[in-house]
N, C-alpha and C. Protein backbone atom coordinates (compact mmCIF):
# COMPACT_ATOMS: atom_id res chain seq x y z
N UNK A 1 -7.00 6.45 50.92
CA UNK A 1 -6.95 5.40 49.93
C UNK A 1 -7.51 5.92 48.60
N UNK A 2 -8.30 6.55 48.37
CA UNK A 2 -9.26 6.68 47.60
C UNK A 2 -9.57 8.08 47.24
N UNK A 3 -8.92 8.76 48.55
CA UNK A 3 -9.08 10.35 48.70
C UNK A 3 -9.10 10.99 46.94
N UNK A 4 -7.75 10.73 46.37
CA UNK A 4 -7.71 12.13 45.23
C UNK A 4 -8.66 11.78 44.14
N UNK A 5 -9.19 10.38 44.39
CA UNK A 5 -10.40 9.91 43.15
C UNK A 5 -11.66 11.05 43.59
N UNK A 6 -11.86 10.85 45.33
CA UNK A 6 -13.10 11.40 45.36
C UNK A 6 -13.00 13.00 45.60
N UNK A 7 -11.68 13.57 45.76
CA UNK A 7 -11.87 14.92 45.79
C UNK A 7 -11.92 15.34 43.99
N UNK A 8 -11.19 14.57 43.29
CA UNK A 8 -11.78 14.99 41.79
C UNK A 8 -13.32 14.78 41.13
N UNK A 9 -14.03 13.58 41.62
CA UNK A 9 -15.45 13.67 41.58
C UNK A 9 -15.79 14.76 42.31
N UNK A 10 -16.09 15.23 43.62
CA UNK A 10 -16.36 16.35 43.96
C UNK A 10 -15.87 17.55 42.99
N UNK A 11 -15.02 17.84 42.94
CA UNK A 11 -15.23 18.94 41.96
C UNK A 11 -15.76 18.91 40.54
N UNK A 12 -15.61 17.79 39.95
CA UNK A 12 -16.33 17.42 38.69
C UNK A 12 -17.81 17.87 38.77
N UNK A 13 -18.62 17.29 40.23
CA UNK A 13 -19.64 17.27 40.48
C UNK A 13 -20.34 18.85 40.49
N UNK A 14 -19.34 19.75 41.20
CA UNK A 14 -19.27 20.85 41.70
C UNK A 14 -18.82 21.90 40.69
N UNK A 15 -18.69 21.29 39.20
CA UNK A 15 -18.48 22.09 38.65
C UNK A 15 -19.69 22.10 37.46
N UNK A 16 -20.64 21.48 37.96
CA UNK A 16 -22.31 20.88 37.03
C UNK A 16 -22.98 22.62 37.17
N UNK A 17 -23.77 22.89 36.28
CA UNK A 17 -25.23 23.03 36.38
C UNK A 17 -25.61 22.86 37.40
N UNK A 18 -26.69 23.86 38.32
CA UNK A 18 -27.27 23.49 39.24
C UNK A 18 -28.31 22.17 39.13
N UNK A 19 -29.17 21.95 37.76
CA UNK A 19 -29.61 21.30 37.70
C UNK A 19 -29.02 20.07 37.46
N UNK A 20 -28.12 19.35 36.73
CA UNK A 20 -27.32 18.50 36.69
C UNK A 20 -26.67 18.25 37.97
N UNK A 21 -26.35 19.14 38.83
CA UNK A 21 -25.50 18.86 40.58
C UNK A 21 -26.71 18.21 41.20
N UNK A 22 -28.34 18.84 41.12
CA UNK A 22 -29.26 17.94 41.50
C UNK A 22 -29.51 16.68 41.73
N UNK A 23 -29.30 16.53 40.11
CA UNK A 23 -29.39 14.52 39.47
C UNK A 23 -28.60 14.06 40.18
N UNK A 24 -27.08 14.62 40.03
CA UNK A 24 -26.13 13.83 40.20
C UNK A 24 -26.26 13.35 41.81
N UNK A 25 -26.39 14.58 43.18
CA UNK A 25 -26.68 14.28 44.16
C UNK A 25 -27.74 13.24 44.35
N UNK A 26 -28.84 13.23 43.83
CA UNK A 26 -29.76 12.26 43.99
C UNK A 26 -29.57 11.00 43.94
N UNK A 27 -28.62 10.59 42.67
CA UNK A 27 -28.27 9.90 42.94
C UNK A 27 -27.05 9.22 43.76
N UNK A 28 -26.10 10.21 43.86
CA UNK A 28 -25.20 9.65 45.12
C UNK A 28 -25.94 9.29 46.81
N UNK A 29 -26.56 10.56 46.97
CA UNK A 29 -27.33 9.98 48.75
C UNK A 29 -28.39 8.98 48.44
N UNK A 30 -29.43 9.03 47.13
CA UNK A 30 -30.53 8.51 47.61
C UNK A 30 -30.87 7.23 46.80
N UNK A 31 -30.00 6.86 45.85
CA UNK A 31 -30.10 5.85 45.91
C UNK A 31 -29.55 4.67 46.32
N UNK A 32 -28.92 4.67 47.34
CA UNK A 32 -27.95 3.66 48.17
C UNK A 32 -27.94 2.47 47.68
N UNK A 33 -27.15 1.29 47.69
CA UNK A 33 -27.21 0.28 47.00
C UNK A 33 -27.53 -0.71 48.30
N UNK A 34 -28.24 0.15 49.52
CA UNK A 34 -28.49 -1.06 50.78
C UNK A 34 -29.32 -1.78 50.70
N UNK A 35 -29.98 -2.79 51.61
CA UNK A 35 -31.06 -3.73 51.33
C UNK A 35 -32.20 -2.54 51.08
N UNK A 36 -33.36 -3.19 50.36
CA UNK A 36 -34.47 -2.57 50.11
C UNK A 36 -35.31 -2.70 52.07
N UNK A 37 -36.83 -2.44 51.86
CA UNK A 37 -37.34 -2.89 53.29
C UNK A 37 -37.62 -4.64 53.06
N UNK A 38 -37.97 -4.67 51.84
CA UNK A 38 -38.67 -6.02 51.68
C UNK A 38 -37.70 -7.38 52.42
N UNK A 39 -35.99 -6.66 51.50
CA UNK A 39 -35.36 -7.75 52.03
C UNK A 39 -34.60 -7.75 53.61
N UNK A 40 -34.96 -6.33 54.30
CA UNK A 40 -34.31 -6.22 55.54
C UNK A 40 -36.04 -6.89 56.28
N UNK A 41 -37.02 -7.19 55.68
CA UNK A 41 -38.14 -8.03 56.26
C UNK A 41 -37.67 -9.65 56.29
N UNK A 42 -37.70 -9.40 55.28
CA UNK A 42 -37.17 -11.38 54.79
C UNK A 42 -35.85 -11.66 55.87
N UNK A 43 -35.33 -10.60 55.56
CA UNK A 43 -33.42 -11.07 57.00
C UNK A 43 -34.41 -11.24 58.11
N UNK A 44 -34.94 -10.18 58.79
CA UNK A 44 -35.60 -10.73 59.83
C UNK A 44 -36.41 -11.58 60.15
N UNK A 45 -37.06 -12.35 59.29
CA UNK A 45 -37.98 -13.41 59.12
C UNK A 45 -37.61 -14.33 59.34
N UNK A 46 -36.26 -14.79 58.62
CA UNK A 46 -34.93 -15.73 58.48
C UNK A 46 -34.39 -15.82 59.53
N UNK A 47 -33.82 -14.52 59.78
CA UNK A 47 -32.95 -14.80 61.20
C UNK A 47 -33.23 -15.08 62.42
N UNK A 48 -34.65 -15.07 62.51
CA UNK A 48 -35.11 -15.43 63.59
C UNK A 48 -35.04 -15.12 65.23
N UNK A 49 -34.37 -13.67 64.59
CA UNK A 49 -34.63 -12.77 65.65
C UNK A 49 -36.25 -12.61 66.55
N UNK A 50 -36.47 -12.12 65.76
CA UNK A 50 -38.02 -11.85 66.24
C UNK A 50 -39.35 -13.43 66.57
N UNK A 51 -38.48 -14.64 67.01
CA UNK A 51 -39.13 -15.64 66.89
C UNK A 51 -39.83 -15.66 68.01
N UNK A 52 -39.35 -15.18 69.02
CA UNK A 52 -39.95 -14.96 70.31
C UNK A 52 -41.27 -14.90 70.80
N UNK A 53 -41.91 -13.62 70.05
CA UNK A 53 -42.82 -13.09 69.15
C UNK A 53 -43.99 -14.31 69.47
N UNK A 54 -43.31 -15.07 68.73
CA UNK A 54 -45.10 -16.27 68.42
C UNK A 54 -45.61 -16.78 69.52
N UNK A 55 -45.16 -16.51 71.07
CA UNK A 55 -45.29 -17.41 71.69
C UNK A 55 -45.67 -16.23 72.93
N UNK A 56 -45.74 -14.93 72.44
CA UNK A 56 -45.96 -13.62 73.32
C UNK A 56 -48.01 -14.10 73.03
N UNK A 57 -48.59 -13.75 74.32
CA UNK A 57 -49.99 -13.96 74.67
C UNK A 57 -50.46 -12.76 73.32
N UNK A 58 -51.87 -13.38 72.76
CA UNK A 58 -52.74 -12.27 72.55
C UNK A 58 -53.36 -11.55 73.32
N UNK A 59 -52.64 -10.40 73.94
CA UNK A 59 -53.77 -9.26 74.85
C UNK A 59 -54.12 -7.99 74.35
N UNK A 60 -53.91 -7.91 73.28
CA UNK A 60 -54.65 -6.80 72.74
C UNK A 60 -55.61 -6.91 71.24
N UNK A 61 -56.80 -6.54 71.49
CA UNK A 61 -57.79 -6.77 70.18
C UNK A 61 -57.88 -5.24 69.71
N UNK A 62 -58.48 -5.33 68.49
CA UNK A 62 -58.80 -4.08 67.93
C UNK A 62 -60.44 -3.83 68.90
N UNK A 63 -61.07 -4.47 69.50
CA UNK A 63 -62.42 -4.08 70.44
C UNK A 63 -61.28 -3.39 71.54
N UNK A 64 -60.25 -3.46 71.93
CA UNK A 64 -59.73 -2.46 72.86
C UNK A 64 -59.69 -1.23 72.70
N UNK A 65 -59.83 -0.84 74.04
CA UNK A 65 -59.57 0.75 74.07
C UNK A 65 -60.25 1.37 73.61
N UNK A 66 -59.95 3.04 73.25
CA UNK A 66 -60.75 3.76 72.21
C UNK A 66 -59.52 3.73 70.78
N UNK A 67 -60.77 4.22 69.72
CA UNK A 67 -60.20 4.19 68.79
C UNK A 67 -59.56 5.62 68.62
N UNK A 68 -57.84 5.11 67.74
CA UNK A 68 -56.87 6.18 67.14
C UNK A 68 -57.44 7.22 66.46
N UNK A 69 -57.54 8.58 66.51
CA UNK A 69 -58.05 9.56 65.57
C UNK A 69 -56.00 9.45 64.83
N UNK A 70 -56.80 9.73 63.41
CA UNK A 70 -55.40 10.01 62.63
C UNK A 70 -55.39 11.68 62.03
């Protein structure tokens, strides 16, 4: 569908400066336009997946066990 758009960006891309192919990659992988965490928190908050949750016993305190070395 879309193929000869993105094989001409690829070479456009591929024809940068190493430093400019940098930017440009950075921004193609890393800035994704997916939910942030905040709002994949809030979906789950909402959706009520995890409602279960409130009604699971308290059996574990921080006086448990030994403490985590980090």
């Amino acid at each position: 569908m879309f193929t000869p758009l993105i094989e001409a960006l690829v070479q456009a891309i591929r024809a940068l400066s190493a430093k400019k192919r940098t930017v440009q990659e950075k921004k193609l992988f890393l800035e994704a336009n997916g939910p942030t965490s905040h709002e994949l928190a809030v979906l789950a908050l909402k959706g009520g997946s995890f409602d279960f949750l409130a009604d699971e016993p308290a059996i574990y305190s921080y006086e448990d066990g030994e403490a985590i070395d980090s």
